[in-house]
Protein backbone atom coordinates (compact mmCIF):
# COMPACT_ATOMS: atom_id res chain seq x y z
CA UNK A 1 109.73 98.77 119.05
CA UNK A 2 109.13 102.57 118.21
CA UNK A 3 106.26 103.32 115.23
CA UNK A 4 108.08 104.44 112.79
CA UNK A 5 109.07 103.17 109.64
CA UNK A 6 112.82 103.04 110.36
CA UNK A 7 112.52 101.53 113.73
CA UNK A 8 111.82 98.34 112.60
CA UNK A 9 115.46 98.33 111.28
CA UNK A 10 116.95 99.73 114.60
CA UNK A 11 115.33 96.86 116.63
CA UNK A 12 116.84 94.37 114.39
CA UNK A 13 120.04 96.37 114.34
CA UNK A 14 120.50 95.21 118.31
CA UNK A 15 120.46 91.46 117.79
CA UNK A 16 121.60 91.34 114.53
CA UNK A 17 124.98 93.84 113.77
CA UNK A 18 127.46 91.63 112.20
CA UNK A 19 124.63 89.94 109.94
CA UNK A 20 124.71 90.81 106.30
CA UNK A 21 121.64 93.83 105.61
CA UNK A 22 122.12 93.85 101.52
CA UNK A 23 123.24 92.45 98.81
CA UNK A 24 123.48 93.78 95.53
CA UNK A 25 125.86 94.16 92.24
CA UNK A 26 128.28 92.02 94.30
CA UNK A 27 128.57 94.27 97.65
CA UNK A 28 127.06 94.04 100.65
CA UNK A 29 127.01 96.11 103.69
CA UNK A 30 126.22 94.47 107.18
CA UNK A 31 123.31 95.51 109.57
CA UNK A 32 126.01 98.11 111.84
CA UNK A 33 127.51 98.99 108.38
CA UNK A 34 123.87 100.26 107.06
CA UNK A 35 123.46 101.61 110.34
CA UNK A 36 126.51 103.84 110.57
CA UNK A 37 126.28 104.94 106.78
CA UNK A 38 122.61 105.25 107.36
CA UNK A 39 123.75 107.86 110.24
CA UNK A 40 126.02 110.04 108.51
CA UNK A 41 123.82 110.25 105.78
CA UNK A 42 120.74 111.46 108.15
CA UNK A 43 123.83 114.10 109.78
CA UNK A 44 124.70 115.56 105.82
CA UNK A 45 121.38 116.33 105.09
CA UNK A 46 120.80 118.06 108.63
CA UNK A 47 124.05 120.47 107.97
CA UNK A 48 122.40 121.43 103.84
CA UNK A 49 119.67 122.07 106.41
CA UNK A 50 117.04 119.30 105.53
CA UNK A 51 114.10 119.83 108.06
CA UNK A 52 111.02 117.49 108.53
CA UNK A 53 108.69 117.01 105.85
CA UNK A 54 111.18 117.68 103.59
CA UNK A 55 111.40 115.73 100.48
CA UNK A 56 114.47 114.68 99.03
CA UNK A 57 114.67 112.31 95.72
CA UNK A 58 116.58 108.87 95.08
CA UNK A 59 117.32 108.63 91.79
CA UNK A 60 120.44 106.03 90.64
CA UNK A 61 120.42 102.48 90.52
CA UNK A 62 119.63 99.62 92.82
CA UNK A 63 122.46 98.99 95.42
CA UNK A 64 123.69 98.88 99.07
CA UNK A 65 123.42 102.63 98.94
CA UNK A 66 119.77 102.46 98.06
CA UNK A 67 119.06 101.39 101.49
CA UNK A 68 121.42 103.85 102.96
CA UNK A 69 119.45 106.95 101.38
CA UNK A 70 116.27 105.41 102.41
CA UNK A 71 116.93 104.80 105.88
CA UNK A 72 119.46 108.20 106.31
CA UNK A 73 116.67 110.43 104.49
CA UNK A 74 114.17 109.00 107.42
CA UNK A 75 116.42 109.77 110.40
CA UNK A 76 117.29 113.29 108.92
CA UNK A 77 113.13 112.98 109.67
CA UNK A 78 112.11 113.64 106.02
CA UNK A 79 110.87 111.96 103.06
CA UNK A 80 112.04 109.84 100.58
CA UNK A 81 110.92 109.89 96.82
CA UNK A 82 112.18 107.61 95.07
CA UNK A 83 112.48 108.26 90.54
CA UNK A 84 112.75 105.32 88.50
CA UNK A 85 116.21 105.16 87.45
CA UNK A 86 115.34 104.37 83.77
CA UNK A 87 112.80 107.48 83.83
CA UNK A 88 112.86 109.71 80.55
CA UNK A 89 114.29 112.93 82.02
CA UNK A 90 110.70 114.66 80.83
CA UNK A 91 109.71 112.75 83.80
CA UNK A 92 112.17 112.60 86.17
CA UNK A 93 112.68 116.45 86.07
CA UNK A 94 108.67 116.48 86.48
CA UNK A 95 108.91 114.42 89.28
CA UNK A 96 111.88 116.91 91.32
CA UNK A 97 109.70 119.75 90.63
CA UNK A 98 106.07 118.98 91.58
CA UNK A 99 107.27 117.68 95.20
CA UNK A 100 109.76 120.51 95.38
CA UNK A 101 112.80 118.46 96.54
CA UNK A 102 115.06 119.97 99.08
CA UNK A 103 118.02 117.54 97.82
CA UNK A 104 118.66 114.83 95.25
CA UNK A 105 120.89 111.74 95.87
CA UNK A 106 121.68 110.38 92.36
CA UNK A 107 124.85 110.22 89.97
CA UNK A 108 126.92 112.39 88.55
CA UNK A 109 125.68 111.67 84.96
CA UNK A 110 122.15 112.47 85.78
CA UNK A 111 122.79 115.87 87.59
CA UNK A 112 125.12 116.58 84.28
CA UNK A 113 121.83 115.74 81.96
CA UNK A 114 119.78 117.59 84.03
CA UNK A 115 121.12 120.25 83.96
CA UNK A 116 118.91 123.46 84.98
CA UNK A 117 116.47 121.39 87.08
CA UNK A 118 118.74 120.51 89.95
CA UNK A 119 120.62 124.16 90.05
CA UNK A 120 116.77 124.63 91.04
CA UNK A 121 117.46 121.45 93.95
CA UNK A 122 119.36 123.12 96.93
CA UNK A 123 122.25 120.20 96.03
CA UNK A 124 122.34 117.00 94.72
CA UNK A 125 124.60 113.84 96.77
CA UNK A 126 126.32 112.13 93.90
CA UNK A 127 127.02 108.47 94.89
CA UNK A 128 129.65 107.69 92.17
CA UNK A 129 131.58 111.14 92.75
CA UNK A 130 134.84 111.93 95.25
CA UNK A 131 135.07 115.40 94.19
CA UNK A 132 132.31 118.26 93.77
CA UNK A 133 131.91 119.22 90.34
CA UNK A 134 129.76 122.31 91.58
CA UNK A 135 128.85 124.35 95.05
CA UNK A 136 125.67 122.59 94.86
CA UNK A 137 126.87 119.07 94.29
CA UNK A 138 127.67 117.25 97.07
CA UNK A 139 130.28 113.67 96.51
CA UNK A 140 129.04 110.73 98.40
CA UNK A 141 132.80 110.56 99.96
CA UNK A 142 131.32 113.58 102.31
CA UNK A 143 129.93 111.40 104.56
CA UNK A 144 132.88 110.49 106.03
CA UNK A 145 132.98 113.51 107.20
CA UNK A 146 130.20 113.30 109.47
CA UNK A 147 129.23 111.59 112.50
CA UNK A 148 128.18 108.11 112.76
CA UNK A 149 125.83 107.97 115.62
CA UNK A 150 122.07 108.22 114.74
CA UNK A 151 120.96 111.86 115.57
CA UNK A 152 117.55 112.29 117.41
CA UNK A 153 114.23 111.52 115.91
CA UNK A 154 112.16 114.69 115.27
CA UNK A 155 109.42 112.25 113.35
CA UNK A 156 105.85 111.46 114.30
CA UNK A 157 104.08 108.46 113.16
CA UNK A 158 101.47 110.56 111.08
CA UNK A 159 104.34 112.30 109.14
CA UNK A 160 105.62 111.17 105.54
CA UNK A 161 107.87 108.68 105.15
CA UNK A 162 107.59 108.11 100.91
CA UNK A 163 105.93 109.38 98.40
CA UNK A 164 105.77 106.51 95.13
CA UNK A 165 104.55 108.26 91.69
CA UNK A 166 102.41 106.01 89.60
CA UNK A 167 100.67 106.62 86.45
CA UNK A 168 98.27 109.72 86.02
CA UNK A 169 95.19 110.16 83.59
CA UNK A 170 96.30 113.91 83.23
CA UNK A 171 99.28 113.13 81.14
CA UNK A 172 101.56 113.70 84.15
CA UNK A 173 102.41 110.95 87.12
CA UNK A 174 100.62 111.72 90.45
CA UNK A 175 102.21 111.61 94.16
CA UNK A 176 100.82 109.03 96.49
CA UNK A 177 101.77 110.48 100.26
CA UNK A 178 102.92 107.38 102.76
CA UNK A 179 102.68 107.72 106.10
CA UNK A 180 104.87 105.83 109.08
CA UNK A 181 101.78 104.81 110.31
CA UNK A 182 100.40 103.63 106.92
CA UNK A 183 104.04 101.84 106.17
CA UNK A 184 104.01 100.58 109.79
CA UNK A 185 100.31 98.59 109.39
CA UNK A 186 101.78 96.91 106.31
CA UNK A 187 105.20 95.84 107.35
CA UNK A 188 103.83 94.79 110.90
CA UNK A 189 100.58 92.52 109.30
CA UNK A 190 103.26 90.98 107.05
CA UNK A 191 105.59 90.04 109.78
CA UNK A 192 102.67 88.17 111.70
CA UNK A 193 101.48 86.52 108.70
CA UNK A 194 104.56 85.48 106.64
CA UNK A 195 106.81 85.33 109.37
CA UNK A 196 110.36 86.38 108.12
CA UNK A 197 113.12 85.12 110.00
CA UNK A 198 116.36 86.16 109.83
CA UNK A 199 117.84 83.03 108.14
CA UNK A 200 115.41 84.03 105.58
CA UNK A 201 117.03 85.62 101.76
CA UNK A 202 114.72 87.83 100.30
CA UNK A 203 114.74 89.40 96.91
CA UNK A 204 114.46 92.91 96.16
CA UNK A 205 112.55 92.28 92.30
CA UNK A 206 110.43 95.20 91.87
CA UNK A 207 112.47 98.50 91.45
CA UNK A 208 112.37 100.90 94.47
CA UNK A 209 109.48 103.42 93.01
CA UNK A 210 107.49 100.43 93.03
CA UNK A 211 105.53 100.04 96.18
CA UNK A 212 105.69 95.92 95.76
CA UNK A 213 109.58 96.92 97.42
CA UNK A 214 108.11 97.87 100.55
CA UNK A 215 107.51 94.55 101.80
CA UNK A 216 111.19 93.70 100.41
CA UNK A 217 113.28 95.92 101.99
CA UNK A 218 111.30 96.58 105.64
CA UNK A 219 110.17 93.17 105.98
CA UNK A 220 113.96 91.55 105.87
CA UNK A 221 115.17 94.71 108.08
CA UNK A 222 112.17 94.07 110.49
CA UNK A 223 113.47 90.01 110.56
CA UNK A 224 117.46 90.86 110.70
CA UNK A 225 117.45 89.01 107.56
CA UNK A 226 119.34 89.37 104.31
CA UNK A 227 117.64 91.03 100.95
CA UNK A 228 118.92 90.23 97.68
CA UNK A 229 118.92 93.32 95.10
CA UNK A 230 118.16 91.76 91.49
CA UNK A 231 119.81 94.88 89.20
CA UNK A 232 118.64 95.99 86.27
CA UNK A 233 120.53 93.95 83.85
CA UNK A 234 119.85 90.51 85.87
CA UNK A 235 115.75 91.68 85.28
CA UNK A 236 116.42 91.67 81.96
CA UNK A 237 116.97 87.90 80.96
CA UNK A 238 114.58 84.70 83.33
CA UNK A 239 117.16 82.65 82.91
CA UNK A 240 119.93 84.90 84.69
CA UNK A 241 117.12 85.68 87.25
CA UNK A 242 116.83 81.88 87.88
CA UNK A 243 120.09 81.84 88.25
CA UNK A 244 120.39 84.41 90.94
CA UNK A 245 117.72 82.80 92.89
CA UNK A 246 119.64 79.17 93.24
CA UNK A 247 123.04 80.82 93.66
CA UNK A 248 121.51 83.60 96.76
CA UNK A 249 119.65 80.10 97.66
CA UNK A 250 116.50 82.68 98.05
CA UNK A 251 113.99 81.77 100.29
CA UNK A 252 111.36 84.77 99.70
CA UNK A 253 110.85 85.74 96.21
CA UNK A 254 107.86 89.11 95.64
CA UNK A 255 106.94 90.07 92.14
CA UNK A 256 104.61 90.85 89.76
CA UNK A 257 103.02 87.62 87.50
CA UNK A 258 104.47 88.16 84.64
CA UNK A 259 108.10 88.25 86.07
CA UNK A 260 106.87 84.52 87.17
CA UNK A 261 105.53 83.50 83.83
CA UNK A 262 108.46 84.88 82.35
CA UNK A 263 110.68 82.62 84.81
CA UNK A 264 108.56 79.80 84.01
CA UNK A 265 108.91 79.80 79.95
CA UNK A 266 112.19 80.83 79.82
CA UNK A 267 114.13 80.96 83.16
CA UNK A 268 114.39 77.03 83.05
CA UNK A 269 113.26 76.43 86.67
CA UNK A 270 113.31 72.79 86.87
CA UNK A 271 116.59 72.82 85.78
CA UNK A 272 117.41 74.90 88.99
CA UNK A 273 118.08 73.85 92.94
CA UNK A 274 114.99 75.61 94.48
CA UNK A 275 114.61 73.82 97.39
CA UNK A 276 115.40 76.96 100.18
CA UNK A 277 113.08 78.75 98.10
CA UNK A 278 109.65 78.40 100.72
CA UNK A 279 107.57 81.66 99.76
CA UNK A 280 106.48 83.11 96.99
CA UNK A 281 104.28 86.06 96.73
CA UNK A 282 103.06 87.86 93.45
CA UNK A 283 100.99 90.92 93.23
CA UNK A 284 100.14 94.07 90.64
CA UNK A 285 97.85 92.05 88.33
CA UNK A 286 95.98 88.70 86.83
CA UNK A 287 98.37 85.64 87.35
CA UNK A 288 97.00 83.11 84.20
CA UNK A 289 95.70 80.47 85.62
CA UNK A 290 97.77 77.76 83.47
CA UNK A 291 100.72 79.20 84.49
CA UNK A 292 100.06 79.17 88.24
CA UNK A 293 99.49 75.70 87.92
CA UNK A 294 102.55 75.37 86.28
CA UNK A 295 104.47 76.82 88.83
CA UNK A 296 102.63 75.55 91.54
CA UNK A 297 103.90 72.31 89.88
CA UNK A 298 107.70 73.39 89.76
CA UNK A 299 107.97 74.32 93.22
CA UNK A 300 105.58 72.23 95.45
CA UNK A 301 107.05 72.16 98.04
CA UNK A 302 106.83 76.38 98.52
CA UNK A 303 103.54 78.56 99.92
CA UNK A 304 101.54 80.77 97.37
CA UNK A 305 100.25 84.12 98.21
CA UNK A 306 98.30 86.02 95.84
CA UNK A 307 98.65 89.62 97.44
CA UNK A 308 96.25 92.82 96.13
CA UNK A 309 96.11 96.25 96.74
CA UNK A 310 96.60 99.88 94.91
CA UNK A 311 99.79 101.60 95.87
CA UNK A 312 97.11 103.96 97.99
CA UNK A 313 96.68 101.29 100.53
CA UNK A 314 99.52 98.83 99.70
CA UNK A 315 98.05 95.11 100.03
CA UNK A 316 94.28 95.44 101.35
CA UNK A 317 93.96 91.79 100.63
CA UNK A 318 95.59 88.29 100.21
CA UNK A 319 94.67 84.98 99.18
CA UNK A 320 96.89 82.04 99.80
CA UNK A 321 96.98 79.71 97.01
CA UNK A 322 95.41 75.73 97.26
CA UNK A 323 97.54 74.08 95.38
CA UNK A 324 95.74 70.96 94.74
CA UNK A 325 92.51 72.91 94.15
CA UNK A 326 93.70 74.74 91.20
CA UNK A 327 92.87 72.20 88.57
CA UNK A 328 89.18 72.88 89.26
CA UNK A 329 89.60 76.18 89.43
CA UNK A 330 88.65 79.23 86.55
CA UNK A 331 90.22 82.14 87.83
CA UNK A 332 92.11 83.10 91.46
CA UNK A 333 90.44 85.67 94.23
CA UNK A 334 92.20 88.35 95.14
CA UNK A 335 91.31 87.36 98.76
CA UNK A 336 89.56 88.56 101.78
CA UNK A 337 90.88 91.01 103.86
CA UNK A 338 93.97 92.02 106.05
CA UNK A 339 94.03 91.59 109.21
CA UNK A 340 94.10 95.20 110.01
CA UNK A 341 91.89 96.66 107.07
CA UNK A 342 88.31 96.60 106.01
CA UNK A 343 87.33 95.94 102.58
CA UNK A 344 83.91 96.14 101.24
CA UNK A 345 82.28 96.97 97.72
CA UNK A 346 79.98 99.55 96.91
CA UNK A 347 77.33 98.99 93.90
CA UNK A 348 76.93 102.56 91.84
CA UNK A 349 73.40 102.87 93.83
CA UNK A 350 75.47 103.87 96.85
CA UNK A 351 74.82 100.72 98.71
CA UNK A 352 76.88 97.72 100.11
CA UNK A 353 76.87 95.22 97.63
CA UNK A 354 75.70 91.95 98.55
CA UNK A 355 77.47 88.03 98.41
CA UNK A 356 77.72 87.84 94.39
CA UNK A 357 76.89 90.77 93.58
CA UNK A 358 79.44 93.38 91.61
CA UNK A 359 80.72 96.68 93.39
CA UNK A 360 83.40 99.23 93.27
CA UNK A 361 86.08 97.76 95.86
CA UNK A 362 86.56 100.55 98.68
CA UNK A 363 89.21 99.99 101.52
CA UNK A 364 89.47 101.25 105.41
CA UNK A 365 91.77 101.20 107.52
CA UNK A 366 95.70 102.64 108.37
CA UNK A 367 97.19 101.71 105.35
CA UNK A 368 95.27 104.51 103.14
CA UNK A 369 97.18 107.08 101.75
CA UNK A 370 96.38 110.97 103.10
CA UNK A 371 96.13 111.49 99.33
CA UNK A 372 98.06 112.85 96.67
CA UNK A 373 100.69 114.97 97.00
CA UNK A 374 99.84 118.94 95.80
CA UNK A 375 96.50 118.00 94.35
CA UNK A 376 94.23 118.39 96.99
CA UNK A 377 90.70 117.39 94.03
CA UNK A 378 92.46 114.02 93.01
CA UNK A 379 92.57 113.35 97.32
CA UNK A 380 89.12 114.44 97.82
CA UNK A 381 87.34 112.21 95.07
CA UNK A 382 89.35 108.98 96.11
CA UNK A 383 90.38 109.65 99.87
CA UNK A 384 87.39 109.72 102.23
CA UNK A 385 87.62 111.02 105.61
CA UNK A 386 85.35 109.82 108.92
CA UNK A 387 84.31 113.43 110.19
CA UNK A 388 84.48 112.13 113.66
CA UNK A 389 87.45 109.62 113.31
CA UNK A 390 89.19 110.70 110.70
CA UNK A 391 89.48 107.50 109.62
CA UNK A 392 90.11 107.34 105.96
CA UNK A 393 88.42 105.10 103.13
CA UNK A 394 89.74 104.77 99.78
CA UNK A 395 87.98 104.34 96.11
CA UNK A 396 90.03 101.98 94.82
CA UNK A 397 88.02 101.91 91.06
CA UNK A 398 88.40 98.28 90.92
CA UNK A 399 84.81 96.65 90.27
CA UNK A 400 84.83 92.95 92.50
CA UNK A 401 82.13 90.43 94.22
CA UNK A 402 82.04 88.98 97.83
CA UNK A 403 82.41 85.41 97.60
CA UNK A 404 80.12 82.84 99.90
CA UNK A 405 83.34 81.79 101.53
CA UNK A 406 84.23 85.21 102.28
CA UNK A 407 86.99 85.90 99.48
CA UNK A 408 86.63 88.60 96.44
CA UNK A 409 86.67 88.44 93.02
CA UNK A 410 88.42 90.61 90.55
CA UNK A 411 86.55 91.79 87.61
CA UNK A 412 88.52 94.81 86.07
CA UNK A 413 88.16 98.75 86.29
CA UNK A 414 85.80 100.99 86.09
CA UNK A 415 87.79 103.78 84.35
CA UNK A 416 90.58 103.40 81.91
CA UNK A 417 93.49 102.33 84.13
CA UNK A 418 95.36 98.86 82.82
CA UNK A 419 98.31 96.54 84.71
CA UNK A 420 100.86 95.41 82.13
CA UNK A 421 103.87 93.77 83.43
CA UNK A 422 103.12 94.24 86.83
CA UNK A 423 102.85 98.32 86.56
CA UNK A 424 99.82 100.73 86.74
CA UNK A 425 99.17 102.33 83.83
CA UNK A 426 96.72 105.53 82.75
CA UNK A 427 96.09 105.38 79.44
CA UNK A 428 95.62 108.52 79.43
CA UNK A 429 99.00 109.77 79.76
CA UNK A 430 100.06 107.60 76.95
CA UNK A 431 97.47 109.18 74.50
CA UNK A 432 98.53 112.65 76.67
CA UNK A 433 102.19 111.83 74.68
CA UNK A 434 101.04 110.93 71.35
CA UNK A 435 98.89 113.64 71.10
CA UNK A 436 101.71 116.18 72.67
CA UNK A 437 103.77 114.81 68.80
CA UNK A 438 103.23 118.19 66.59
CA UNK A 439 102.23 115.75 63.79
CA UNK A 440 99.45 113.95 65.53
CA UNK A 441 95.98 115.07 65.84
CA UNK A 442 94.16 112.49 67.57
CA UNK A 443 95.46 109.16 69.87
CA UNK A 444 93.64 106.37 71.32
CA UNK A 445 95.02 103.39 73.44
CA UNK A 446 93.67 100.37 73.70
CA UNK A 447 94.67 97.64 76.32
CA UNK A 448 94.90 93.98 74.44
CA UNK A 449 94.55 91.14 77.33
CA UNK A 450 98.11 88.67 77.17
CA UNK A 451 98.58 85.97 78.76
CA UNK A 452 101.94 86.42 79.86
CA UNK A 453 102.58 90.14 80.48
CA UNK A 454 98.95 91.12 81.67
CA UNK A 455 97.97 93.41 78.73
CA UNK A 456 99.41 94.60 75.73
CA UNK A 457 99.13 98.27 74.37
CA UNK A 458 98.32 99.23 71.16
CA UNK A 459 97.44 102.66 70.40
CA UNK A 460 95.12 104.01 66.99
CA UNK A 461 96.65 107.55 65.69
CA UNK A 462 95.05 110.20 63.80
CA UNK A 463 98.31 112.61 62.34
CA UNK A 464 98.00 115.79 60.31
CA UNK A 465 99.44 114.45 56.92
CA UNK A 466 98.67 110.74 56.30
CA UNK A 467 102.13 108.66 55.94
CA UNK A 468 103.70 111.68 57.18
CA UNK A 469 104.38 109.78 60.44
CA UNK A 470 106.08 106.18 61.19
CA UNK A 471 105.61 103.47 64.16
CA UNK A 472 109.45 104.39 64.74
CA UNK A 473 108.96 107.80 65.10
CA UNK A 474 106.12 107.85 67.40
CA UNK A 475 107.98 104.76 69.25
CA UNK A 476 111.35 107.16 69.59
CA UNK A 477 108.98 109.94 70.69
CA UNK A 478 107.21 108.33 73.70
CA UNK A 479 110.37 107.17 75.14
CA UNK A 480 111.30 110.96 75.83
CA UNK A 481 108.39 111.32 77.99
CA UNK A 482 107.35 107.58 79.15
CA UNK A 483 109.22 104.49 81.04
CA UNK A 484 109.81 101.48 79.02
CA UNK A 485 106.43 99.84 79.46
CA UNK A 486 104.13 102.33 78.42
CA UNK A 487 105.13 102.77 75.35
CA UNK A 488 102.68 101.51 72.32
CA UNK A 489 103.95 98.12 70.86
CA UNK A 490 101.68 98.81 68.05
CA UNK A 491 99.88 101.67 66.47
CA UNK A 492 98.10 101.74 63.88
CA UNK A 493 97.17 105.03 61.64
CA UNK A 494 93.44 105.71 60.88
CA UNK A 495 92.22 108.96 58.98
CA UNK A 496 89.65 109.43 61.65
CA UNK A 497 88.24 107.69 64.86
CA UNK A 498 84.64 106.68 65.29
CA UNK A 499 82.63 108.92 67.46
CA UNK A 500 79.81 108.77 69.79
CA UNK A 501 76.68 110.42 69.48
CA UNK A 502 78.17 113.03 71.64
CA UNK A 503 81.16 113.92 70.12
CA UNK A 504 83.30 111.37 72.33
CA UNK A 505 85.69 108.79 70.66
CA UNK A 506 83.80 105.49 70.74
CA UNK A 507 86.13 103.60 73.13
CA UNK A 508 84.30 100.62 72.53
CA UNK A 509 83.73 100.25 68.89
CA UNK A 510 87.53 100.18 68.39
CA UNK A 511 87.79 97.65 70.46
CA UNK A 512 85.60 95.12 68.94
CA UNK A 513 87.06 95.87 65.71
CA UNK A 514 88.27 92.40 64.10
CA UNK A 515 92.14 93.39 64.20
CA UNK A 516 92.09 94.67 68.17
CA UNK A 517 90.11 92.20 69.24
CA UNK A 518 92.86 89.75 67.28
CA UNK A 519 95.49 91.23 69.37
CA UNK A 520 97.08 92.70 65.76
CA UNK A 521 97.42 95.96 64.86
């Protein structure tokens, strides 16, 4: 098997052709369907003269043809970048400019509403169009047009494969640069140690800018197995989710905890024929412990897996669940290490931290990230680089402590980043959009621990004219420039905010107020 990231599909594409590759909105293509459409894709984007290290954007939603742009963007031997099809356009159109896109594959609605930002794209593949509706728009019914055997690989393992934007404490989302190499560690370790076979049914939860779908989609392609797109809608509701997991009889399920709790108190799982379901794997943030036990009680008869890891290293470590011990136990590691990756934590004194004692998490090994794409600061305070080696170690920010037995401990972060629902989340860049509102003078967000989703945000606002601004308002004006789930559930209005000696907004005597620390505001 070659290294990179789209070999692992090619090997499987041998023994495996007439197999079914993806499922999703009720069509599937099969492993020499992907293959060929895959091809033809990778031969378009050569003619509009896509070269490598180019990076071209995915932006529509989940289906077959997901995997088709991934795969076809790889063999054309650039990158893929792949925009959260619910993105405000703020963001999105962010997003296509900071990486510079040479091309866009999305729909012909988007390119409409984005107007001047993609006559700045060389052209834009529409998936739902036959005809062009301009020279630089490009219908997906094109491809037919080209040819579909795979053209030859001008990719080296060190080269990009994705970049996945996550949350930034600037106000805008930040890059994070994936090799082959780094892609390759992950999907390889996870092969040995979960062993995917192609009988296997996999779900595809976690949408494709999310780097939780990197095990989804590589790991069934690497097995010659099948992978099960839940769409947008079918997120929506547990119990349709449940649903979809008897009726695809899914063996694999990978998501964040709260997806899981969600299934748990409202997806009516013991209602449900589970019984081909054998894995389950959940990553992203704190799984309660009273609902792991609860679902470790629902399904008994599957394998836990507590995975960890920042979307700069993918998982860096894993912990498999013991069922029977969880009774007795207060809270879950995060795990020891991969396989192929060194973990260790650092106490502020510059030192290795010790067997219980507290320390910044760093990680080592070929899963970290080169960086951050175009911000070359950002990569030098979290990405360090072996002078000699050039082996790279990142920060993650996460404070943990070494276990006797070996395993970590989580403890929370040491700056103001937050997982609700799975996602990473600045704060900053929340209060960066309040405070962008011509009417407000001063934000603060605040994250509330919840059970169910992780944390809850709540935000304390400061606006020009008292009662001159409404929850609804603010609300309506964050979801023109954030997704879904960073936007405030509740915000409160204050005339001022408490300050620190130095002129600093005093963080922590908001939250110990009576109402935040209530969860109401």
């Amino acid at each position: 098997m070659g290294d990179l990231l789209q070999h692992v599909f090619e090997a499987s594409l041998e023994r495996h052709a007439s197999r079914t590759a993806v499922w999703a909105r009720g069509r599937a293509l099969l492993y020499r369907e992907l293959e060929e459409q895959s091809n033809r894709l990778a031969w378009l984007l050569l003619d509009r003269g896509v070269q490598a290290g180019d990076r071209v954007g995915i932006y529509f939603p989940k289906s077959p043809d997901s995997l088709v742009a991934m795969l076809g963007i790889l063999k054309a031997g650039a990158a893929y970048v792949p925009i959260d099809p619910q993105s405000p356009l703020k963001r999105a159109a962010y997003i296509i400019q900071n990486c510079d896109m040479r091309g866009l594959i999305t729909t012909r609605d988007r390119t409409e509403i984005l107007g001047s930002m993609t006559t700045k794209t060389p052209f834009c593949l529409v998936t739902d169009g036959a005809e062009p509706a301009s020279e630089n728009v490009i219908p997906w019914s094109d491809l037919d047009g080209f040819s579909a055997t795979r053209p030859g690989s001008r990719t080296q393992d060190t080269d990009l494969a994705y970049i996945l934007y996550t949350s930034g404490s600037t106000g805008e989302p930040k890059g994070v640069m994936l090799t082959h190499r780094n892609a390759r560690a992950f999907v390889d370790w996870c092969a040995a140690t979960f062993e995917i076979q192609a009988h296997d049914r996999l779900s595809n939860h976690a949408p494709l800018h999310f780097d939780l779908s990197v095990f989804d989609v590589y790991n069934t392609l690497a097995a010659g197995a099948t992978l099960y797109m839940v769409d947008e809608g079918t997120a929506l509701f547990p119990a349709t989710q449940s649903a979809f997991m008897e009726t695809h009889g899914i063996s694999v399920w990978y998501s964040v905890p709260s997806a899981l709790t969600g299934l748990l108190l409202h997806g009516a799982l013991e209602t449900r024929n589970l019984s081909s379901l054998r894995l389950i794997l959940f990553a992203g943030e704190v799984f309660p412990m009273k609902y792991l036990r609860q679902l470790a009680g629902v399904v008994p008869h599957a394998e836990l897996y507590n995975l960890y890891g920042p979307t700069e290293t993918n998982v860096c470590t894993y912990y498999r669940v013991d069922c029977p011990a969880l009774a007795e136990m207060e809270s879950l590691p995060i795990g020891r290490a991969c396989e192929t990756t060194e973990v260790f934590a650092m106490t502020e004194e510059g030192r290795t931290a010790s067997i219980g004692e507290s320390g910044e998490l760093w990680v080592r090994g070929p899963t970290v990230t080169p960086g951050y794409w175009g911000d070359p600061e950002r990569t030098r305070r979290s990405v360090l680089v072996d002078d000699t080696s050039s082996e790279r170690t990142y920060r993650t920010g996460d404070i943990v402590t070494r276990l006797a037995d070996g395993n970590y401990a989580f403890h929370g972060r040491r700056d103001n980043q937050i997982k609700s629902r799975g996602f990473r989340i600045e704060l900053g860049e929340i209060e960066a959009a309040l405070v962008d509102h011509p009417e407000v003078r001063e934000a603060v967000v605040l994250a509330i621990p919840d059970e169910e989703i992780g944390n809850r945000i709540v935000a304390v606002v400061v606006a020009e004219v008292r009662g001159g601004l409404t929850l609804n308002q603010l609300q309506q004006h964050c979801a023109l420039r954030l997704p879904k789930y960073m936007i405030p559930g509740s915000i409160e209005f204050q005339d001022h905010l408490p300050k620190t000696s130095t002129g600093k907004v005093d963080r922590s005597k908001l939250a110990t107020r009576g109402a935040v620390t209530d969860g109401v505001i």
